[in-house]
N, C-alpha and C. Protein backbone atom coordinates (compact mmCIF):
# COMPACT_ATOMS: atom_id res chain seq x y z
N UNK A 1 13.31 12.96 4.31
CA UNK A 1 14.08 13.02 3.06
C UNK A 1 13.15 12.78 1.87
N UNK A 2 13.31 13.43 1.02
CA UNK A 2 12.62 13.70 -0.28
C UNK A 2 12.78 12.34 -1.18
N UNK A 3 12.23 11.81 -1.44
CA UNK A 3 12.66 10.86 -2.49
C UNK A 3 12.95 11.04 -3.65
N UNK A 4 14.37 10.89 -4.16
CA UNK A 4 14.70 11.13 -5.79
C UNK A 4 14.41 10.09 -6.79
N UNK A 5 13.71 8.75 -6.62
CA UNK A 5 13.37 7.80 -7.61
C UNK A 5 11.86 7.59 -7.12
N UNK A 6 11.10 7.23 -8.53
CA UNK A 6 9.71 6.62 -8.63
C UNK A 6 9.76 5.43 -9.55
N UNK A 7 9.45 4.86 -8.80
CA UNK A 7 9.14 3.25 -9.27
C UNK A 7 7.81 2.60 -9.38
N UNK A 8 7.10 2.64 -10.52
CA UNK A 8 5.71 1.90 -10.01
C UNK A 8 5.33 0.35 -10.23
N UNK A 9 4.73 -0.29 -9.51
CA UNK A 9 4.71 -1.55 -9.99
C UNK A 9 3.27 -2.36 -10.46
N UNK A 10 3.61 -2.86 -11.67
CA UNK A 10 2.34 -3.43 -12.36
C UNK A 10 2.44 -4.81 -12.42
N UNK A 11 1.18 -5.43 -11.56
CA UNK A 11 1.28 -6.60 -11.35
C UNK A 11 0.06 -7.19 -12.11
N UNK A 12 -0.17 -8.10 -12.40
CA UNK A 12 -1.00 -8.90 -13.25
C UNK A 12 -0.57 -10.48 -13.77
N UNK A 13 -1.21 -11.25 -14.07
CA UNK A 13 -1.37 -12.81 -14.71
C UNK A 13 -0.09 -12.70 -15.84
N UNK A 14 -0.61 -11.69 -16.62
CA UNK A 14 -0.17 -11.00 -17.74
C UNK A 14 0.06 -12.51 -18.95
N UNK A 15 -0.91 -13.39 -18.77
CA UNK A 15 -1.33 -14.42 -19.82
C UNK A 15 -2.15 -14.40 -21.02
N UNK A 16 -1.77 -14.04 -22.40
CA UNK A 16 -0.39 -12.65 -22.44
C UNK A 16 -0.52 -11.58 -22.35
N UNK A 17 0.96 -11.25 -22.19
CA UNK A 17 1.08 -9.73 -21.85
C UNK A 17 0.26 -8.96 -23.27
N UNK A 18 -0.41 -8.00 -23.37
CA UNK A 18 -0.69 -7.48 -24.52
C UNK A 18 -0.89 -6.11 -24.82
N UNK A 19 -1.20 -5.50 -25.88
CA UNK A 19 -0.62 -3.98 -25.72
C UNK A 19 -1.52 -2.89 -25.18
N UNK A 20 -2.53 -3.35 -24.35
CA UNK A 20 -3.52 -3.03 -23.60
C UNK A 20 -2.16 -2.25 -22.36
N UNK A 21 -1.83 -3.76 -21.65
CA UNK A 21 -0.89 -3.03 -20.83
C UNK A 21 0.51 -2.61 -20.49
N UNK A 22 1.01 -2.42 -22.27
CA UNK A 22 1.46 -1.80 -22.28
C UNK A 22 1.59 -0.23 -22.82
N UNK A 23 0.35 0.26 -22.99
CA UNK A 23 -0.07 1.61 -23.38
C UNK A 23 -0.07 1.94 -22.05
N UNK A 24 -1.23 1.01 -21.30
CA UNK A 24 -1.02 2.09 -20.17
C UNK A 24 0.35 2.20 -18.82
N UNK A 25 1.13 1.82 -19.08
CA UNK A 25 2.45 1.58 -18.57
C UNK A 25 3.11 2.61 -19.41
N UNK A 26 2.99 2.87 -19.88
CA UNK A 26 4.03 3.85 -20.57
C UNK A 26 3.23 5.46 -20.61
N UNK A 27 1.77 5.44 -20.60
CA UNK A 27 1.08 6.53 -20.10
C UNK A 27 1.22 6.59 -18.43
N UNK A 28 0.98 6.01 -17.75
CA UNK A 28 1.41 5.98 -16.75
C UNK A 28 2.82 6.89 -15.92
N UNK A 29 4.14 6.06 -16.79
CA UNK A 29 5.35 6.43 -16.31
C UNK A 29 5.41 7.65 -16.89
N UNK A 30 4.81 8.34 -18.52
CA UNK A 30 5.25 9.93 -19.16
C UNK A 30 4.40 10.87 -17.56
N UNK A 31 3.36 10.06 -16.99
CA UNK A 31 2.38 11.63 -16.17
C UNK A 31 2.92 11.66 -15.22
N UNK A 32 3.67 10.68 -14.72
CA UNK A 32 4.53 10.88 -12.64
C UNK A 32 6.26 10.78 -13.34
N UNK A 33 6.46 11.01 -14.66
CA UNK A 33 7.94 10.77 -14.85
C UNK A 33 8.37 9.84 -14.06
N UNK A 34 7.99 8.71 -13.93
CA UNK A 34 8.65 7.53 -13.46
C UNK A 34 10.04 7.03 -14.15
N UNK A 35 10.86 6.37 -12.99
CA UNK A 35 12.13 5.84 -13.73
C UNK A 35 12.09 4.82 -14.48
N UNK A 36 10.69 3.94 -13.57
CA UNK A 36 10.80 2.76 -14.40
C UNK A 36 9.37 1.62 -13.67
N UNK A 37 9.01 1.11 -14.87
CA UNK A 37 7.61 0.91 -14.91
C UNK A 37 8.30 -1.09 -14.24
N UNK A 38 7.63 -1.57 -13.43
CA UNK A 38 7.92 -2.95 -12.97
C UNK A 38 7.27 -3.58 -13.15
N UNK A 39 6.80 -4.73 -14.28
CA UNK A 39 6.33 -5.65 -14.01
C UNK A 39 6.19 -6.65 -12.99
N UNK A 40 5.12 -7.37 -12.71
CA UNK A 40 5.62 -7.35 -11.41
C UNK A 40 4.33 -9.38 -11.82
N UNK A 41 4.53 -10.44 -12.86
CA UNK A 41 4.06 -11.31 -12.57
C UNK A 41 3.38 -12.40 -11.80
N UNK A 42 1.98 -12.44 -11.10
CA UNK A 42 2.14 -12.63 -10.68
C UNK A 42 1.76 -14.45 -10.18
N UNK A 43 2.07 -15.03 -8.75
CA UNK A 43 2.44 -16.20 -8.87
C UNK A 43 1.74 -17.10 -8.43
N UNK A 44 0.70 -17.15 -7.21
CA UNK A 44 -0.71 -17.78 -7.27
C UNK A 44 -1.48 -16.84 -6.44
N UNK A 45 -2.23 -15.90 -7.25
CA UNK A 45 -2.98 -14.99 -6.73
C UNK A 45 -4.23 -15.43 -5.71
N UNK A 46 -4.13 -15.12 -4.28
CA UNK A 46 -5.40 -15.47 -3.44
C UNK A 46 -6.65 -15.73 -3.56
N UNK A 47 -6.93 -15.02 -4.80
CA UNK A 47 -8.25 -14.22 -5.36
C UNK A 47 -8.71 -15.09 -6.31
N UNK A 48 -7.84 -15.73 -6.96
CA UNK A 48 -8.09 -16.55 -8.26
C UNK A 48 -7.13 -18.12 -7.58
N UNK A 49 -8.09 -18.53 -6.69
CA UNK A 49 -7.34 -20.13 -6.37
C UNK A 49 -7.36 -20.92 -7.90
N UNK A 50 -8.78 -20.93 -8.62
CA UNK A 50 -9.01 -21.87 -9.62
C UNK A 50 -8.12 -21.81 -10.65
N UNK A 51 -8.19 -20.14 -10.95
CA UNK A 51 -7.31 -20.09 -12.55
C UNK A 51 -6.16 -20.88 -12.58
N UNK A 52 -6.34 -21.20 -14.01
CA UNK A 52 -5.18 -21.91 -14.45
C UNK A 52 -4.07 -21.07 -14.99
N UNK A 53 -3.17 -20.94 -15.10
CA UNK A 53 -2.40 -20.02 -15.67
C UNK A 53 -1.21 -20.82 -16.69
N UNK A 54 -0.79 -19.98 -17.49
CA UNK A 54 0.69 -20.70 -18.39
C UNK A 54 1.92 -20.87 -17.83
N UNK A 55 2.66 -21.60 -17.98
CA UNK A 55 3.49 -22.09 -17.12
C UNK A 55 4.71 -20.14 -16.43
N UNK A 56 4.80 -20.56 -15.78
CA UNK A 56 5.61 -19.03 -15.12
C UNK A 56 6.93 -18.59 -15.99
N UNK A 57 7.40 -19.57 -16.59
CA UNK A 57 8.71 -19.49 -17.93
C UNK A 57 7.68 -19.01 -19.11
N UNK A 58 6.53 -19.10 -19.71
CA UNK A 58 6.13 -18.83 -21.04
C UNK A 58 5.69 -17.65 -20.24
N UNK A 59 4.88 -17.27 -19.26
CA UNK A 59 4.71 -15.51 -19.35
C UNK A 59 6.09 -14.53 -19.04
N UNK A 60 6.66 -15.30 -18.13
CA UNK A 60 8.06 -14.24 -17.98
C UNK A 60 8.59 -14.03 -19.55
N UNK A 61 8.67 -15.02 -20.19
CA UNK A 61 9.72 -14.93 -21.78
C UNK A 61 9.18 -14.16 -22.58
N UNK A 62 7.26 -14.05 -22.45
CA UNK A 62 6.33 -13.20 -23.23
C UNK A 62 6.72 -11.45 -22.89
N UNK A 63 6.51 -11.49 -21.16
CA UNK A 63 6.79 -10.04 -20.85
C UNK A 63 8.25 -9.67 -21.31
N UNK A 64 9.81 -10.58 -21.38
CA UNK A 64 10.95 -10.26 -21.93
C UNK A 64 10.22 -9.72 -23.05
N UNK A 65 10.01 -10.12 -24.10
CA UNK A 65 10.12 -10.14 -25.79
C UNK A 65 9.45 -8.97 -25.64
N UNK A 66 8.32 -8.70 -25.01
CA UNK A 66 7.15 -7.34 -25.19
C UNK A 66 8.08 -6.11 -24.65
N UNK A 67 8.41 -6.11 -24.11
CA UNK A 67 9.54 -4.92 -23.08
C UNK A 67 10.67 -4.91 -23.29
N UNK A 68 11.50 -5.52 -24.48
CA UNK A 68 12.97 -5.70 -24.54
C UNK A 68 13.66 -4.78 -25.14
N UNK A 69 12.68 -3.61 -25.78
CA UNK A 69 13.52 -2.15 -26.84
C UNK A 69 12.48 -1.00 -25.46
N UNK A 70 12.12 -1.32 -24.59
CA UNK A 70 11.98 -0.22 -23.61
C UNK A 70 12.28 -0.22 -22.06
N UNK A 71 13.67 0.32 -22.34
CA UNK A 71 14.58 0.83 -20.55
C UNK A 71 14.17 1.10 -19.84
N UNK A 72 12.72 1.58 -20.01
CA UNK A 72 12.30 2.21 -18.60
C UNK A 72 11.21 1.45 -17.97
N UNK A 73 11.23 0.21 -18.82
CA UNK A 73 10.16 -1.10 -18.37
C UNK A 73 11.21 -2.65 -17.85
N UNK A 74 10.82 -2.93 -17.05
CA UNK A 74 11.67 -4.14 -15.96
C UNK A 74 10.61 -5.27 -15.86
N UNK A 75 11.29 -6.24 -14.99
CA UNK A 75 10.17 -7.33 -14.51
C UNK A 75 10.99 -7.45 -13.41
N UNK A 76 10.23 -7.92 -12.27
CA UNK A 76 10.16 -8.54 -10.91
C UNK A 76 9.71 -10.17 -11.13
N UNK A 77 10.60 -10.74 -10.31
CA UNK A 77 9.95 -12.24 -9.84
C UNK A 77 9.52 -12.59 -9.16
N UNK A 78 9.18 -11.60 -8.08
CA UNK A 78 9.36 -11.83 -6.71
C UNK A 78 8.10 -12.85 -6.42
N UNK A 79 7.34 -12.62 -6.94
CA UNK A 79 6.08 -13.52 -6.78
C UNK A 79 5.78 -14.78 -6.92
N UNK A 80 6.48 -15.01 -8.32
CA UNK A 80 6.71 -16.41 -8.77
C UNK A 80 7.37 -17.14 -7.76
N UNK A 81 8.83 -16.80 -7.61
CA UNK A 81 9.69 -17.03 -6.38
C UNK A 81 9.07 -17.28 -5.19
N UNK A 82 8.38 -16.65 -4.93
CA UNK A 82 7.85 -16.72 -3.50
C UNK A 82 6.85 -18.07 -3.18
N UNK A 83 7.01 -19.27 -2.38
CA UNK A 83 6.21 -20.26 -2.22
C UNK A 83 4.84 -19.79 -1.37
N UNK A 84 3.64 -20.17 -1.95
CA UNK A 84 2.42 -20.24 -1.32
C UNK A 84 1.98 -18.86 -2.17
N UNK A 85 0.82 -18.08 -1.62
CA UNK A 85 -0.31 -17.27 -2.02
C UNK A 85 0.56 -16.10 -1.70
N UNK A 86 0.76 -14.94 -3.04
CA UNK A 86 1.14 -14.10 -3.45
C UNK A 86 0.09 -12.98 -2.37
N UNK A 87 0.81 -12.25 -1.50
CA UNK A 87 -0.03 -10.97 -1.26
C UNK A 87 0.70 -9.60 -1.38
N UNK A 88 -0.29 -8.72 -2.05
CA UNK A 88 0.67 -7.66 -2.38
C UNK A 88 0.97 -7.07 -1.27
N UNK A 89 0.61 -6.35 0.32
CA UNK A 89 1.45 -6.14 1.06
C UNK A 89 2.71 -7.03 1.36
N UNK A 90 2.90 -7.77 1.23
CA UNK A 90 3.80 -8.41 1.35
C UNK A 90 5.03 -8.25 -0.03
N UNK A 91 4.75 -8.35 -0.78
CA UNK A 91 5.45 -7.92 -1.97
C UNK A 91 6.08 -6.53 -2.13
N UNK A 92 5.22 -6.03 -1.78
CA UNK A 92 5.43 -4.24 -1.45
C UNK A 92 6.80 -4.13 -0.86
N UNK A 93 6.54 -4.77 0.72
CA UNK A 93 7.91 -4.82 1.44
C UNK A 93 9.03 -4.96 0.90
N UNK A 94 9.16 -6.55 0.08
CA UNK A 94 9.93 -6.64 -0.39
C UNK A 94 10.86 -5.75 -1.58
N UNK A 95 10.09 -5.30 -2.13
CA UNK A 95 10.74 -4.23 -3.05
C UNK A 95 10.55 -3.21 -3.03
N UNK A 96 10.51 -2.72 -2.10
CA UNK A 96 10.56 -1.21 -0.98
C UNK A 96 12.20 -1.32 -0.69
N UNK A 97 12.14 -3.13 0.19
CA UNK A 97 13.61 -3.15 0.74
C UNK A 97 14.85 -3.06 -0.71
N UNK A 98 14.31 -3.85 -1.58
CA UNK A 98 14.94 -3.88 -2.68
C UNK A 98 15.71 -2.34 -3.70
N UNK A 99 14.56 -1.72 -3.42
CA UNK A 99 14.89 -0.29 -3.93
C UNK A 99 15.54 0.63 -3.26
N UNK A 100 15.70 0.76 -2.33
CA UNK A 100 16.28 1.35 -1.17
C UNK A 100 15.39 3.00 -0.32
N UNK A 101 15.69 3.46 0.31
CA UNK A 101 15.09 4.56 1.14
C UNK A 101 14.52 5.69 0.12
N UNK A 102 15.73 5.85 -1.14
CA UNK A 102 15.57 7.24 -2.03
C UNK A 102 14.29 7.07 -2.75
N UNK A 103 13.67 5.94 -2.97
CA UNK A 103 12.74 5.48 -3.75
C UNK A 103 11.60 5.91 -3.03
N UNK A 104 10.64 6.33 -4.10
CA UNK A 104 8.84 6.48 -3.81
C UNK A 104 8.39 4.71 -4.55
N UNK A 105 7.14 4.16 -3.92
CA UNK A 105 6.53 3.28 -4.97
C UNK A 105 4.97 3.40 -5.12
N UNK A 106 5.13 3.58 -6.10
CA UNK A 106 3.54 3.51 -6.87
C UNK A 106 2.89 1.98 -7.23
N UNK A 107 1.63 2.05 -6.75
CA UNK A 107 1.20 0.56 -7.16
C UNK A 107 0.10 0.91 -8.12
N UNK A 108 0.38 0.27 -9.37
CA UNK A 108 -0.49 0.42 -10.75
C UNK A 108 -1.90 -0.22 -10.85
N UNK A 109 -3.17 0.54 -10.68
CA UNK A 109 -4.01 -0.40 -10.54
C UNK A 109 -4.99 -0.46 -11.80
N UNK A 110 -6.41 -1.00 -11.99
CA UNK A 110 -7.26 -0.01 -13.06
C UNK A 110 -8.16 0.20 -11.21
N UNK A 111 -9.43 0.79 -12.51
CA UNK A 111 -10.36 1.51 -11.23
C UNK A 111 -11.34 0.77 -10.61
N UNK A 112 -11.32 -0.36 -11.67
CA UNK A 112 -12.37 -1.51 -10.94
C UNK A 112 -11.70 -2.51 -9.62
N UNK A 113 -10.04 -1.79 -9.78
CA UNK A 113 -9.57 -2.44 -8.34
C UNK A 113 -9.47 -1.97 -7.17
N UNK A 114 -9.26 -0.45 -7.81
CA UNK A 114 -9.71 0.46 -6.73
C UNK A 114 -10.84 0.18 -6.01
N UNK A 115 -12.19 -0.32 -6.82
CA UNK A 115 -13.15 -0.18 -5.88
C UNK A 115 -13.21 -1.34 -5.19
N UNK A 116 -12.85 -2.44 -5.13
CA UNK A 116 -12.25 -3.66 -4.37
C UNK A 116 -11.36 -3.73 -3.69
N UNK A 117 -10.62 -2.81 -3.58
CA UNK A 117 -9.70 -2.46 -2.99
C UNK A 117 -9.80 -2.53 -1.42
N UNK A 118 -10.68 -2.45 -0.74
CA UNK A 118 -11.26 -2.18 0.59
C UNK A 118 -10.93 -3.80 1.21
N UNK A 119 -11.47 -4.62 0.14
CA UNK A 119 -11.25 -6.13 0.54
C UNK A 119 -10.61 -6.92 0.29
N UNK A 120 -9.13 -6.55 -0.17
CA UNK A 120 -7.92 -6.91 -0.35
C UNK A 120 -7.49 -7.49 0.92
N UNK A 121 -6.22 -8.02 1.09
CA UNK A 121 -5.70 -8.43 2.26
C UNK A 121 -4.37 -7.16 2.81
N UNK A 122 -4.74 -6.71 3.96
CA UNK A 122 -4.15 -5.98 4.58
C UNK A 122 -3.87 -4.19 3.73
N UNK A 123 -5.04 -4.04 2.81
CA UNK A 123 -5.21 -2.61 2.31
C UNK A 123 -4.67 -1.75 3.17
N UNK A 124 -4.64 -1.58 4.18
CA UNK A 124 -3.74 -0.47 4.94
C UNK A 124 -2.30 -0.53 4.76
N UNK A 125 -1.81 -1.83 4.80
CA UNK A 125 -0.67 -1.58 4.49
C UNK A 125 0.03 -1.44 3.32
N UNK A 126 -0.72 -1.85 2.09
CA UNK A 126 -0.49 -1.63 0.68
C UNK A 126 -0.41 -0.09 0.68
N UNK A 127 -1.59 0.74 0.99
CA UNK A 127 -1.27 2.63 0.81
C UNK A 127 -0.37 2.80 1.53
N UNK A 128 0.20 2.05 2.88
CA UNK A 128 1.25 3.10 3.75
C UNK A 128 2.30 2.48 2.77
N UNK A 129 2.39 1.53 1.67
CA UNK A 129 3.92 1.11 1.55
C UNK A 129 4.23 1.79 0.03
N UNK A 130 2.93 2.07 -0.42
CA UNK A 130 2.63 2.69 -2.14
C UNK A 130 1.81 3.12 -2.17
N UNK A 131 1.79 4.40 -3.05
CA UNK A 131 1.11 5.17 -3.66
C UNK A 131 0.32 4.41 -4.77
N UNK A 132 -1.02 4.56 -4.48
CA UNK A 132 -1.94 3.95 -5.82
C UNK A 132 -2.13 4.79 -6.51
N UNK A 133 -1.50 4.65 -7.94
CA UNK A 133 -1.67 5.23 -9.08
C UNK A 133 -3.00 4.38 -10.21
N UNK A 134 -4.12 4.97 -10.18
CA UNK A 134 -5.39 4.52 -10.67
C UNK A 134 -5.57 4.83 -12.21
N UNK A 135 -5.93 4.04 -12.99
CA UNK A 135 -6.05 4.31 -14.41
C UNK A 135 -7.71 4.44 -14.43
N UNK A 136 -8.14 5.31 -15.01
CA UNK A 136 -9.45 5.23 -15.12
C UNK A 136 -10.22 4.98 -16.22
N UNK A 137 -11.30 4.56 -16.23
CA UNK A 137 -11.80 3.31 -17.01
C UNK A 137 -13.04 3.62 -17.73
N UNK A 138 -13.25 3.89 -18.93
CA UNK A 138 -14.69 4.48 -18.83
C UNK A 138 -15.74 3.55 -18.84
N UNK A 139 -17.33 3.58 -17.82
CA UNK A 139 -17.77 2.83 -17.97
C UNK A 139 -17.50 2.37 -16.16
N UNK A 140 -16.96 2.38 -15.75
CA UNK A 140 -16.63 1.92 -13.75
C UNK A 140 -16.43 3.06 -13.34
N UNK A 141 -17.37 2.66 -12.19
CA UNK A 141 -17.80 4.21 -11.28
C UNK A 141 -17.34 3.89 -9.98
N UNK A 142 -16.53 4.04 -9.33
CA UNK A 142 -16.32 4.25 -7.90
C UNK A 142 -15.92 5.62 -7.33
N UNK A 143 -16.20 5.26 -5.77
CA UNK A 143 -16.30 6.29 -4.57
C UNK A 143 -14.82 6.55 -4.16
N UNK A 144 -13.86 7.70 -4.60
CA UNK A 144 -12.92 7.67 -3.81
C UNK A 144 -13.35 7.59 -2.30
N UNK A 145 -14.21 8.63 -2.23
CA UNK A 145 -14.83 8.91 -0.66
C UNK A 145 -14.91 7.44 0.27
N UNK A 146 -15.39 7.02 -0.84
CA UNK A 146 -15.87 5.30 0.26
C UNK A 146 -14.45 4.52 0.31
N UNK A 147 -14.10 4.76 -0.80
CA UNK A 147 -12.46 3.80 -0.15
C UNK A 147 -12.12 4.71 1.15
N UNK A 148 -11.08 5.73 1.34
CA UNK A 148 -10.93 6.46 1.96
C UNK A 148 -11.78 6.21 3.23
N UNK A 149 -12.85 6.12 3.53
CA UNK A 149 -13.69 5.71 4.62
C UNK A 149 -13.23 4.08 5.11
N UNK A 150 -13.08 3.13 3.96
CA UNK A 150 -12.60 1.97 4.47
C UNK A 150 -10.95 2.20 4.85
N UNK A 151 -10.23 2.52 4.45
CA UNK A 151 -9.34 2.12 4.50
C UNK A 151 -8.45 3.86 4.20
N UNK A 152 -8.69 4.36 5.67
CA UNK A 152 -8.05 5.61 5.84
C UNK A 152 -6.79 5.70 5.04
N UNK A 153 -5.70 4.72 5.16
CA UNK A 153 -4.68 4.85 5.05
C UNK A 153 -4.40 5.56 3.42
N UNK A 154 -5.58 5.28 2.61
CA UNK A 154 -5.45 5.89 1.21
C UNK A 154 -5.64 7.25 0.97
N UNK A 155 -5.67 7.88 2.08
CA UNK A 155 -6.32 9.44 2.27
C UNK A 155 -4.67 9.86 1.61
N UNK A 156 -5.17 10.64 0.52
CA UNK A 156 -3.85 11.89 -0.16
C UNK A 156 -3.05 10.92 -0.93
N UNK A 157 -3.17 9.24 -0.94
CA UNK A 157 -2.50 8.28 -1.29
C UNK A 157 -2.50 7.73 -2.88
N UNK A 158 -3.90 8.49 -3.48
CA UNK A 158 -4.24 7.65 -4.54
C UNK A 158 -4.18 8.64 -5.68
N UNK A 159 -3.62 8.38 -6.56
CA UNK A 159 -3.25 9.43 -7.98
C UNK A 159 -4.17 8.61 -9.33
N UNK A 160 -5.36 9.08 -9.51
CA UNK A 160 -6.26 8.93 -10.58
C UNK A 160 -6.14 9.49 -12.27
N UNK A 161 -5.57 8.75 -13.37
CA UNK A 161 -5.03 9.50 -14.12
C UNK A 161 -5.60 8.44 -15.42
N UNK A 162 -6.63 9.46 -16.13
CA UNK A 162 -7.40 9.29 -17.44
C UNK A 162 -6.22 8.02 -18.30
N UNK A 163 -7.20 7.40 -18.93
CA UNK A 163 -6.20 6.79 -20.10
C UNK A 163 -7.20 6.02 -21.34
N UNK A 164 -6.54 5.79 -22.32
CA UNK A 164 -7.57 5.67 -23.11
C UNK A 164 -8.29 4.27 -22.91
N UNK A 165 -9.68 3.90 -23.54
CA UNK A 165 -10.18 2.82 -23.41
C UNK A 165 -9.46 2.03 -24.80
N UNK A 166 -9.12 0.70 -23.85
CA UNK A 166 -8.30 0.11 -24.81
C UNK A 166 -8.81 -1.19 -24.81
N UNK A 167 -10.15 -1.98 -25.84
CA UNK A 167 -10.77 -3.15 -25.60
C UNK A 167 -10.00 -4.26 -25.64
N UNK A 168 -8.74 -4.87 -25.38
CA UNK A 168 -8.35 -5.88 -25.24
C UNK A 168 -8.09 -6.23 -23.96
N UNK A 169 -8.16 -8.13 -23.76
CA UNK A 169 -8.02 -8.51 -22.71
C UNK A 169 -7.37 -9.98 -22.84
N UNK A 170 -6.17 -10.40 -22.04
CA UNK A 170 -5.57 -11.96 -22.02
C UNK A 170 -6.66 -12.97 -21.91
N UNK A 171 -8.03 -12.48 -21.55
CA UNK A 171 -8.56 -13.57 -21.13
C UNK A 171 -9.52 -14.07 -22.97
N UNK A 172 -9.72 -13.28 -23.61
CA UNK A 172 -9.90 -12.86 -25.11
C UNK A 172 -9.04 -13.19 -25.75
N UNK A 173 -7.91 -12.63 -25.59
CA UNK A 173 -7.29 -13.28 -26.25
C UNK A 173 -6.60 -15.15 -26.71
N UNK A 174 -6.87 -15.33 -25.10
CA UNK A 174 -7.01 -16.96 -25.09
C UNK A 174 -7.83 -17.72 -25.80
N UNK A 175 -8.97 -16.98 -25.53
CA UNK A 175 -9.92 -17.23 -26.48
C UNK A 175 -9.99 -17.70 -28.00
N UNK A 176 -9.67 -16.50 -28.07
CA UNK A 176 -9.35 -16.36 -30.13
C UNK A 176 -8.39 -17.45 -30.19
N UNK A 177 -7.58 -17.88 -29.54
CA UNK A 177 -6.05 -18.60 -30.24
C UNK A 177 -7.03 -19.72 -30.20
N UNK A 178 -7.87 -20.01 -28.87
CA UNK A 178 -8.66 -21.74 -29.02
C UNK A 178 -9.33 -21.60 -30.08
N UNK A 179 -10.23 -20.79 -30.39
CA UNK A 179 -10.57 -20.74 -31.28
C UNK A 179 -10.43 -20.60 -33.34
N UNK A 180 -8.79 -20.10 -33.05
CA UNK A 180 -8.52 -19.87 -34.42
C UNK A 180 -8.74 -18.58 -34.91
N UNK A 181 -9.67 -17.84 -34.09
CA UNK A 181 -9.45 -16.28 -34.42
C UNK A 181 -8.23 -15.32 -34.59
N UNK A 182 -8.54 -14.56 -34.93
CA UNK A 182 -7.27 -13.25 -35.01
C UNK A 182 -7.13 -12.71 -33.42
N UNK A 183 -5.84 -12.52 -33.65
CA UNK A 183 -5.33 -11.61 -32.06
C UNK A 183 -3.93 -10.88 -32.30
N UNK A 184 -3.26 -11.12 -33.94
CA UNK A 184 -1.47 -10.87 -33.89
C UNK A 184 -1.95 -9.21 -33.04
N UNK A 185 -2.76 -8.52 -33.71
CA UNK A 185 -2.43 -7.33 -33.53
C UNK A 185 -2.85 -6.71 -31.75
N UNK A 186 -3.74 -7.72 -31.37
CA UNK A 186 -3.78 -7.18 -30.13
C UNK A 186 -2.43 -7.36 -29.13
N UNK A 187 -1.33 -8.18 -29.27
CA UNK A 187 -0.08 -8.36 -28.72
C UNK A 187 1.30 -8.03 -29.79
N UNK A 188 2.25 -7.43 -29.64
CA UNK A 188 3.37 -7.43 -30.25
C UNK A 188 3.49 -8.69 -30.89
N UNK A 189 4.16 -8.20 -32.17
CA UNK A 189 4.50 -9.24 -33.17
C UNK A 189 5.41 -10.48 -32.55
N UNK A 190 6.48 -10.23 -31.45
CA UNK A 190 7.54 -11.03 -30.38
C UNK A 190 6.82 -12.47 -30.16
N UNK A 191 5.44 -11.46 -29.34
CA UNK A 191 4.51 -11.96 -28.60
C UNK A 191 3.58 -13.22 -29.07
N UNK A 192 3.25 -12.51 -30.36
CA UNK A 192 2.19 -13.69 -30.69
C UNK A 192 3.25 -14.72 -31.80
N UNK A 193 4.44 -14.68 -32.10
CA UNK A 193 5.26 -15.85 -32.67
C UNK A 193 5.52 -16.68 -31.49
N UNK A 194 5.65 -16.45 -30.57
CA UNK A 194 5.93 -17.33 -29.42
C UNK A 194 4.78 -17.97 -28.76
N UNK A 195 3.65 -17.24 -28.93
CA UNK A 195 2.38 -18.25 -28.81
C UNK A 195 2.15 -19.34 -29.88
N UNK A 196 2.49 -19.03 -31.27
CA UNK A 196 2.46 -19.69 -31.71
C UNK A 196 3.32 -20.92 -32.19
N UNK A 197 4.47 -20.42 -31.71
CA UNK A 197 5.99 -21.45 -31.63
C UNK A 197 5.75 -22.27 -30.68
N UNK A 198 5.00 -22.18 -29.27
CA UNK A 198 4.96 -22.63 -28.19
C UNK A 198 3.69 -23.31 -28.23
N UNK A 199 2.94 -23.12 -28.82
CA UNK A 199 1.36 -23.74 -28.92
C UNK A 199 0.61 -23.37 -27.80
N UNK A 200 0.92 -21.87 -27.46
CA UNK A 200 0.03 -22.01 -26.30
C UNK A 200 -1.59 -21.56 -26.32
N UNK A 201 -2.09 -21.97 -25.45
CA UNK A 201 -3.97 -21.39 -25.11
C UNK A 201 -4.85 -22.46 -26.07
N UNK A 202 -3.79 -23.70 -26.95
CA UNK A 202 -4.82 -24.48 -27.61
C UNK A 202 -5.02 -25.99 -26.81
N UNK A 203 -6.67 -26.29 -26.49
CA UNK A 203 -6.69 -27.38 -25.99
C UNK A 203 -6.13 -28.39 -26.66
């Protein structure tokens, strides 16, 4: 059976969310006509034991305010929710089951994850459960060929699709706020009143 819905899901810290990713979320969903772009927060990433992150209520309320005049953008909790170390096969499942049979899912990556991708936890089952939809990056060079060699299961699996270079990053932007620098414009106006209502990123 053909699937009549596409769902892709974009997972990230998203401390803060900023309009980095949401350009490419919305370039993204216009090139596969997606129904709807998922945030997808996430809740103690394997990969990053150390990071510290903002409390799981100030990024969920950030991604509300950033996404709240666009329908075809959602959030997932599933991660937060979930006790212990977040893995995306595992997540996958879950909102595979969540969406039901009619659904395709796309997993949103950039290209520098692609090429790490090989040493993820359980990469085979992430391509059999989603389609990786790859943003490409200028400046990062990877081997489809060599993924594909690691991790067969991505063979015909992975959709590579240009987007512009967009220099902002949450981890910069944390930055600037400790510092007192400028950032309104790298996040929605929502966005950066609530950093600053909330006092967040200052020691």
């Amino acid at each position: 059976m053909t699937a009549s819905r596409k769902l892709a899901i974009f997972g990230g810290t998203f401390d803060p969310v900023h309009i980095g990713h949401l350009i490419i979320a919305e370039i993204m969903r216009h090139h596969l006509g997606l129904e709807q772009v998922i945030f997808l927060p996430a809740g103690r990433p394997p990969h990053k034991p150390d990071q510290v992150l903002s409390s799981d209520n100030d990024r969920l309320e950030m991604l509300r305010l950033a996404i709240a005049d666009t329908p075809s953008f959602t959030i997932s909790t599933v991660d937060i929710d979930r006790p212990g170390a977040s893995y995306t096969a595992d997540t996958l499942l879950t909102l595979q089951q969540q969406a039901g049979t009619d659904c395709e899912l796309f997993f949103l990556m950039g290209q520098d994850s692609l090429r790490d991708f090989p040493t993820w936890h359980r990469p085979d089952l992430i391509a059999q459960r989603a389609r990786l939809l790859v943003a490409l990056r200028p400046g990062v060079t990877v081997s489809l060929a060599d993924v594909e060699r690691a991790v067969p299961e991505t063979t015909g699996r992975v959709e590579l699709v240009p987007v512009p270079l967009i220099g902002v990053s949450s981890s910069e932007i944390r930055r600037s706020v400790r510092s007192g620098g400028p950032y309104r414009y790298q996040v929605l106006p929502s966005v950066a009143d609530y950093i600053t209502q909330h006092d967040l990123y200052r020691e």
